[in-house]
PDB file of N, CA and C in Angstrom:
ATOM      1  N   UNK A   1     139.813  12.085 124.862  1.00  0.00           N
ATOM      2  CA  UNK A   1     139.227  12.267 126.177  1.00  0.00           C
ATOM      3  C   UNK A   1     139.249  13.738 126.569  1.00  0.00           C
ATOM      4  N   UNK A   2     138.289  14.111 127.273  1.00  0.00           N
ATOM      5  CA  UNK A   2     138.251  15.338 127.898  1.00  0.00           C
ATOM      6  C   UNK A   2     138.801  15.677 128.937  1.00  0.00           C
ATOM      7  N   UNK A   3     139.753  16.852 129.094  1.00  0.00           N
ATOM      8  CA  UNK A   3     140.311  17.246 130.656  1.00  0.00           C
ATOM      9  C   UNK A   3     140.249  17.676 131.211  1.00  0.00           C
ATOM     10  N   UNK A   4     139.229  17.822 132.522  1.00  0.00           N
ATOM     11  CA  UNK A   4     139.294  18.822 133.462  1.00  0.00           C
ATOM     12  C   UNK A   4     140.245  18.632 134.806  1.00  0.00           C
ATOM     13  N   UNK A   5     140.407  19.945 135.046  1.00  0.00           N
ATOM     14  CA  UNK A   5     141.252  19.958 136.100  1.00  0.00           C
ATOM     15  C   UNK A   5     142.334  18.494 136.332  1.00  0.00           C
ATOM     16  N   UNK A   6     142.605  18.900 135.635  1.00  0.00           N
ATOM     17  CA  UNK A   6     144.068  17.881 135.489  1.00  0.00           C
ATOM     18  C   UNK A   6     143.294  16.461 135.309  1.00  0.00           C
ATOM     19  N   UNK A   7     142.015  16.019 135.000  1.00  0.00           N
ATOM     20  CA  UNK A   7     141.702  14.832 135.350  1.00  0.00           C
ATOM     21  C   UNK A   7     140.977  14.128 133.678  1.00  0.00           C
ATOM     22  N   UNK A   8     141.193  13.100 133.346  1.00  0.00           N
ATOM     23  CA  UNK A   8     140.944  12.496 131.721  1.00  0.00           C
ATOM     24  C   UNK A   8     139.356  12.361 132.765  1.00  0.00           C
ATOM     25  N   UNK A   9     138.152  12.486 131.555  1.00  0.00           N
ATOM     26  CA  UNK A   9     137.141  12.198 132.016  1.00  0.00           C
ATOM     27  C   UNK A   9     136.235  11.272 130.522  1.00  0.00           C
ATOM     28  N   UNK A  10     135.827  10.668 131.092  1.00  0.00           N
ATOM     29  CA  UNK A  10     135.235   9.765 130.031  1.00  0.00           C
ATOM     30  C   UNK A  10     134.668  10.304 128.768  1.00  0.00           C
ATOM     31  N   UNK A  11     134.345  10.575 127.398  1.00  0.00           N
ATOM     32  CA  UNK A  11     133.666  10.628 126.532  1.00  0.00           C
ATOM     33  C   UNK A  11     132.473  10.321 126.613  1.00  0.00           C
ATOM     34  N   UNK A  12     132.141   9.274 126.912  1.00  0.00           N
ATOM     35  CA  UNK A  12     131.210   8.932 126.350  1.00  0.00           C
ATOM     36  C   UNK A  12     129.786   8.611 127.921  1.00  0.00           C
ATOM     37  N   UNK A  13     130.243   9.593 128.931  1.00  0.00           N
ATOM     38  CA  UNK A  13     129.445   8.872 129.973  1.00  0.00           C
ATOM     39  C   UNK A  13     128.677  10.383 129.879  1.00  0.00           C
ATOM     40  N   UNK A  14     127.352  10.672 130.790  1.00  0.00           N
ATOM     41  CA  UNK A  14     126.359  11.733 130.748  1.00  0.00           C
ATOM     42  C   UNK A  14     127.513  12.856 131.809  1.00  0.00           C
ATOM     43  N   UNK A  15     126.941  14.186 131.287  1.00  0.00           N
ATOM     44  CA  UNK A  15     128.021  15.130 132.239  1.00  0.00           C
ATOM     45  C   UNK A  15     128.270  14.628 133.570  1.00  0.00           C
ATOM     46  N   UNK A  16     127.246  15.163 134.159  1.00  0.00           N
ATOM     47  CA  UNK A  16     126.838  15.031 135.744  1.00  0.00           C
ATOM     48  C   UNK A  16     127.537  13.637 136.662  1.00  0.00           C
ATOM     49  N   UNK A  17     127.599  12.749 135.757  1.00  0.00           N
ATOM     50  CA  UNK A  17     128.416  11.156 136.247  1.00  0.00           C
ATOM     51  C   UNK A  17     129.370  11.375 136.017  1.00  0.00           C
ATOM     52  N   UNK A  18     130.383  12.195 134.562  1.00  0.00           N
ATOM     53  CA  UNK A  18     131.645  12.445 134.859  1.00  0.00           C
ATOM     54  C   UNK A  18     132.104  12.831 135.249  1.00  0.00           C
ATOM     55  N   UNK A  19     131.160  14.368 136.043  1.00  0.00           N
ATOM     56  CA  UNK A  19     132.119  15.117 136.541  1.00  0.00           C
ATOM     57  C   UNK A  19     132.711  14.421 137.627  1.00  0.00           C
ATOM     58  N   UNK A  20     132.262  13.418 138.654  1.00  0.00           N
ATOM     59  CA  UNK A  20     132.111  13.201 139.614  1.00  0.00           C
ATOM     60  C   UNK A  20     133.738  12.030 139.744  1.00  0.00           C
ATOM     61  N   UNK A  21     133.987  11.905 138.557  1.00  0.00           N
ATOM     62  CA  UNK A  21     135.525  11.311 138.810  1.00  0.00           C
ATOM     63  C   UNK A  21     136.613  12.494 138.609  1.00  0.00           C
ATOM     64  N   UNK A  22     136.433  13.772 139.448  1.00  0.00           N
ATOM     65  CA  UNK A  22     137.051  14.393 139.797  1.00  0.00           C
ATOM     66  C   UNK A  22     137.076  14.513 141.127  1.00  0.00           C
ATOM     67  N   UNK A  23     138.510  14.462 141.913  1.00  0.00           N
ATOM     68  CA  UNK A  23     138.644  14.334 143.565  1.00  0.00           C
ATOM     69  C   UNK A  23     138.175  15.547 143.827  1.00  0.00           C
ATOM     70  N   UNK A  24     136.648  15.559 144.634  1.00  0.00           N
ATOM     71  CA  UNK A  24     136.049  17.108 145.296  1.00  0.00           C
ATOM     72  C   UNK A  24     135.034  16.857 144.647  1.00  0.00           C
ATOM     73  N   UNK A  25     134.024  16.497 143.927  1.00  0.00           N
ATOM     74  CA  UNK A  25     133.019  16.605 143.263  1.00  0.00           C
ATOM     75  C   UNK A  25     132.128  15.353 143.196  1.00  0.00           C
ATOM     76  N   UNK A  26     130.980  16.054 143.891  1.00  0.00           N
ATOM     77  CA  UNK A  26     130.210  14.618 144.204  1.00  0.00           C
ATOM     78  C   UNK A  26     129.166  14.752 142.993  1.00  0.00           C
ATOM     79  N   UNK A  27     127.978  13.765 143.493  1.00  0.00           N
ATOM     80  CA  UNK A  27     126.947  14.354 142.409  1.00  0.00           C
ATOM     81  C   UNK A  27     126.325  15.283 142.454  1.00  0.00           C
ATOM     82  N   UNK A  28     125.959  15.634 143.626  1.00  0.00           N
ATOM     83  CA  UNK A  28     125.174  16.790 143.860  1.00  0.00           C
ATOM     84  C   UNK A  28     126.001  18.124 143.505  1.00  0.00           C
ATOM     85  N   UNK A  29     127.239  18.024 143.615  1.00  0.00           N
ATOM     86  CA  UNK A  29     127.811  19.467 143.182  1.00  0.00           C
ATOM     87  C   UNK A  29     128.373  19.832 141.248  1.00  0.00           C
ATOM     88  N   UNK A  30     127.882  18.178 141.231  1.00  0.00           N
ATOM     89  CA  UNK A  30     128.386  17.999 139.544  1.00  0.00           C
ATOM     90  C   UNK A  30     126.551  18.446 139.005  1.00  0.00           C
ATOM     91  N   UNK A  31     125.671  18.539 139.834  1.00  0.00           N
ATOM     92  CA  UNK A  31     124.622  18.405 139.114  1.00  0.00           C
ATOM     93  C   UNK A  31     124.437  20.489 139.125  1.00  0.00           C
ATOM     94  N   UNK A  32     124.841  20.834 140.602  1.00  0.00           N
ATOM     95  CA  UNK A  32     124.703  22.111 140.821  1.00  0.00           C
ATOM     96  C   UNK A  32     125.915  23.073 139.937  1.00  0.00           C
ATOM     97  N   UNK A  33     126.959  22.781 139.200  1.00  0.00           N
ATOM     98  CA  UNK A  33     127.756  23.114 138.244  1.00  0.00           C
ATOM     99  C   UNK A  33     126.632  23.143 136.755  1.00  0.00           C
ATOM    100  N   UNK A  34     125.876  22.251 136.371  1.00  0.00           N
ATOM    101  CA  UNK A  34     125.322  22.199 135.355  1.00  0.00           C
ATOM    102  C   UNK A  34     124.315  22.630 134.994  1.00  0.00           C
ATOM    103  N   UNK A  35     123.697  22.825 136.071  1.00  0.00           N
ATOM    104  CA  UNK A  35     122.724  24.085 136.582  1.00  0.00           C
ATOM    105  C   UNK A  35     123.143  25.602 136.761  1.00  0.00           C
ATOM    106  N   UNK A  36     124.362  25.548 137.096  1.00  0.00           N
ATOM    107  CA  UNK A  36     124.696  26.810 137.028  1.00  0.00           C
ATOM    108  C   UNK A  36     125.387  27.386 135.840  1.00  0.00           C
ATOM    109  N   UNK A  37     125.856  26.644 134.952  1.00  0.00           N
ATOM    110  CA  UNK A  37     126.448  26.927 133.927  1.00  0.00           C
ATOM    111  C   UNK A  37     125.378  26.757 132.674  1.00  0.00           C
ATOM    112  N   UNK A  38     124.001  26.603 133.072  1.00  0.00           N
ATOM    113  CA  UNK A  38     122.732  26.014 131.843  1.00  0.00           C
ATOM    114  C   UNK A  38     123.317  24.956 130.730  1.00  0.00           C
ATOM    115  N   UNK A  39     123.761  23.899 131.465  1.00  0.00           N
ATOM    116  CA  UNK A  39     124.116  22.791 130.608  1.00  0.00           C
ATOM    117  C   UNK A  39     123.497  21.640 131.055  1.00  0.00           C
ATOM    118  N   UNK A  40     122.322  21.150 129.924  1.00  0.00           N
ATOM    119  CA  UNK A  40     121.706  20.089 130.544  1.00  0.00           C
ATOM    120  C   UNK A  40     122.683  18.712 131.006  1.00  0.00           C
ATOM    121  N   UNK A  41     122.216  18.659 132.043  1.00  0.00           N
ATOM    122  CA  UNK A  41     122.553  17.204 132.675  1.00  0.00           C
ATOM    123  C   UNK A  41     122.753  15.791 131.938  1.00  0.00           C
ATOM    124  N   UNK A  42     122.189  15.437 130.840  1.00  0.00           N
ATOM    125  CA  UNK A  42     121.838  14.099 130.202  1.00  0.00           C
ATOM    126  C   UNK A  42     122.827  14.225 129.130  1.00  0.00           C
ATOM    127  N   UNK A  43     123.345  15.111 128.703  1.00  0.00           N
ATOM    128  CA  UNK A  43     124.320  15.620 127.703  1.00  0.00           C
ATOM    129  C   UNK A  43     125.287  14.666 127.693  1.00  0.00           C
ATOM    130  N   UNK A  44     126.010  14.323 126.783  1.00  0.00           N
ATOM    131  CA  UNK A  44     127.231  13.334 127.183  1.00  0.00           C
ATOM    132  C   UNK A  44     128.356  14.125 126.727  1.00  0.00           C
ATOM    133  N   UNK A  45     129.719  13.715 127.727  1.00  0.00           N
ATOM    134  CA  UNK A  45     130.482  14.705 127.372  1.00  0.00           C
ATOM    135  C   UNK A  45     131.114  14.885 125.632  1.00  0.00           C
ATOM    136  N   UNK A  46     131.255  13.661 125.065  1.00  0.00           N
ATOM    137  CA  UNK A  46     131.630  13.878 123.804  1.00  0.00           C
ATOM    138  C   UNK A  46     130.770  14.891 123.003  1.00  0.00           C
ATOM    139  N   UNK A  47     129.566  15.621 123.536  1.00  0.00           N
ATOM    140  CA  UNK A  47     128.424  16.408 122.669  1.00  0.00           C
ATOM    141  C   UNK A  47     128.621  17.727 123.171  1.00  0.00           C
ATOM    142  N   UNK A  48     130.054  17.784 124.191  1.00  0.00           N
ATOM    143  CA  UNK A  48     129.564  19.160 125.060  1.00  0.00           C
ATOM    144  C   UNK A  48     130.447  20.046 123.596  1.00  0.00           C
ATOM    145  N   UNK A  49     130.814  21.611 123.922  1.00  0.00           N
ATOM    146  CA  UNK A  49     131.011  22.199 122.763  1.00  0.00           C
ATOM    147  C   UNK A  49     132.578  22.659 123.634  1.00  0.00           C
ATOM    148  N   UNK A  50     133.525  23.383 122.987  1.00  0.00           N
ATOM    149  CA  UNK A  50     134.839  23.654 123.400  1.00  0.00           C
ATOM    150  C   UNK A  50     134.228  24.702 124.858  1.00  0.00           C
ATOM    151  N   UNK A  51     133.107  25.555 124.146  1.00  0.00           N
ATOM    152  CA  UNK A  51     133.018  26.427 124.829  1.00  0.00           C
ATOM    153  C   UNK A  51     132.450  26.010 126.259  1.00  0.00           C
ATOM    154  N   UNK A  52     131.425  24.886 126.233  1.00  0.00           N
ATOM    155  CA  UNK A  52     130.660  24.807 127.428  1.00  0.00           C
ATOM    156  C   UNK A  52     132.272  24.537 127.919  1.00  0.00           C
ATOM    157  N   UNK A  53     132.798  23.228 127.419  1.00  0.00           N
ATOM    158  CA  UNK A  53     134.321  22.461 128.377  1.00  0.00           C
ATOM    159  C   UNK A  53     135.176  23.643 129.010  1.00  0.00           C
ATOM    160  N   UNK A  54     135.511  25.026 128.720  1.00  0.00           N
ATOM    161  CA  UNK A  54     135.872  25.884 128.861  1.00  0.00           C
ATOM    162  C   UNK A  54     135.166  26.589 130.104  1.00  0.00           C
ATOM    163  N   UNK A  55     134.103  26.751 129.902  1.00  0.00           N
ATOM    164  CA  UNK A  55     133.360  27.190 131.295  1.00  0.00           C
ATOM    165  C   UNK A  55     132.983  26.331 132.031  1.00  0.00           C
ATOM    166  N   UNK A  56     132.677  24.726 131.931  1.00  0.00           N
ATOM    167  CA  UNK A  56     133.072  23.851 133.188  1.00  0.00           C
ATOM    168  C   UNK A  56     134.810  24.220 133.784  1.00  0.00           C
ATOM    169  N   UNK A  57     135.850  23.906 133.099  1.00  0.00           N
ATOM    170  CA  UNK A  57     136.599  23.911 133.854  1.00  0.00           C
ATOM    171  C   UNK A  57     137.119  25.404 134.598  1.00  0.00           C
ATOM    172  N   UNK A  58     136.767  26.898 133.973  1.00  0.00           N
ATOM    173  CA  UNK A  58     136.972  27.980 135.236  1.00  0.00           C
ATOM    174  C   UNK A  58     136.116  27.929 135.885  1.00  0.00           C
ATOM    175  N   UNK A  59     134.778  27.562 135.826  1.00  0.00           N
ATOM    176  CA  UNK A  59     133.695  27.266 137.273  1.00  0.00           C
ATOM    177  C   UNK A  59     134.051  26.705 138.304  1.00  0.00           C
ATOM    178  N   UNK A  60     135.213  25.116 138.122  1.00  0.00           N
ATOM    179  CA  UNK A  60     135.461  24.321 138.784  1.00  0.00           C
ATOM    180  C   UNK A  60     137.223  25.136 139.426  1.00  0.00           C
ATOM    181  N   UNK A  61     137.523  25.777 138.713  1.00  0.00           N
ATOM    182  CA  UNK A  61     138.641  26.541 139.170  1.00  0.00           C
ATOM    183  C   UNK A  61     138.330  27.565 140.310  1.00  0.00           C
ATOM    184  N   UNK A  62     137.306  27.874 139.673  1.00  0.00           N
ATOM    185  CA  UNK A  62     137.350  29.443 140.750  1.00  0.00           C
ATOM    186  C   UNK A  62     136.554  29.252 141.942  1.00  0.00           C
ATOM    187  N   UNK A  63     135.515  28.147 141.578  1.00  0.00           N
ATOM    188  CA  UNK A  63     134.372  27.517 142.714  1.00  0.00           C
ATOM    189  C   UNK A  63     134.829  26.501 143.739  1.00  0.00           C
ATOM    190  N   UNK A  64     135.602  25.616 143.525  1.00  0.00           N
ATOM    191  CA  UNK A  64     135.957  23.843 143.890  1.00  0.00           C
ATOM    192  C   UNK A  64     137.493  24.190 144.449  1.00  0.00           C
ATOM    193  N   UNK A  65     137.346  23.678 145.195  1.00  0.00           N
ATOM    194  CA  UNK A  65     138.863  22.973 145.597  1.00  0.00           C
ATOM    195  C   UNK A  65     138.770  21.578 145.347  1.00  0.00           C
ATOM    196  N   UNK A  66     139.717  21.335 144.286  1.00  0.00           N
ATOM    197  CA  UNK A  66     139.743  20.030 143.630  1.00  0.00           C
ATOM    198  C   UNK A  66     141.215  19.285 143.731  1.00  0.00           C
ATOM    199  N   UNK A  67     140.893  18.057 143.583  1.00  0.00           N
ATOM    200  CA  UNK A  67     142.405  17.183 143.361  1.00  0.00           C
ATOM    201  C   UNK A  67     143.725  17.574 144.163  1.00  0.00           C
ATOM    202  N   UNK A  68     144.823  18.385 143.445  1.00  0.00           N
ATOM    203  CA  UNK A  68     145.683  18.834 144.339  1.00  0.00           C
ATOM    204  C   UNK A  68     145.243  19.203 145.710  1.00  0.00           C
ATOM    205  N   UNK A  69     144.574  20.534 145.141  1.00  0.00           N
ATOM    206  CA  UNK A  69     144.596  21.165 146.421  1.00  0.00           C
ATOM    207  C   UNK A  69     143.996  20.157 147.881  1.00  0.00           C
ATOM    208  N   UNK A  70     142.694  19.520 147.650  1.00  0.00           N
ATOM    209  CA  UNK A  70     142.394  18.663 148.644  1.00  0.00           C
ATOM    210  C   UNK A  70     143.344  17.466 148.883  1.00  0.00           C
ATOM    211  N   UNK A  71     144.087  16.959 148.204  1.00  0.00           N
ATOM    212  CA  UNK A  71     144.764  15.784 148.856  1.00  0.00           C
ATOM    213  C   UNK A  71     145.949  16.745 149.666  1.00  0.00           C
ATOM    214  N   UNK A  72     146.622  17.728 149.546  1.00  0.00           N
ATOM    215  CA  UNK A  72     147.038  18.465 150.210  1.00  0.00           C
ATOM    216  C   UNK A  72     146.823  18.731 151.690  1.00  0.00           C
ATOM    217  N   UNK A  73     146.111  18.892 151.624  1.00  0.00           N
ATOM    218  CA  UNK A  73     145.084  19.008 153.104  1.00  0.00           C
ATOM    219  C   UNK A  73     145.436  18.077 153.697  1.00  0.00           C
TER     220      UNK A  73
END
């Protein structure tokens, strides 16, 4: 399984739907991450490369307040 931000995310589901089982990330901001990083949308995560997984998760670091930090709040 793949990990972002502390969170197991499915293999085998399209990016844009997984990102979205991360606390802070809806679809629209999972779709505007994939757009901003030029990673098509329909991609499934088991096809992404170390490198894209690498620049999803500092995008989502430096961009998102995710998980911790929002249940914090």
């Amino acid at each position: 399984m793949a990990r972002i931000a502390g969170i197991n995310i499915p293999p085998n589901k399209i990016v844009s739907i997984a990102l979205t089982y991360i606390h802070g990330i809806g679809l629209h901001s999972s779709k505007n991450i994939c757009k901003a990083l030029s990673i098509p949308q329909d991609v499934r995560v088991n096809n992404l490369t170390e490198d894209q997984m690498l620049k999803i998760t500092e995008y989502i670091n430096t961009n998102h307040k995710v998980e911790g930090d929002l249940r914090r709040e």
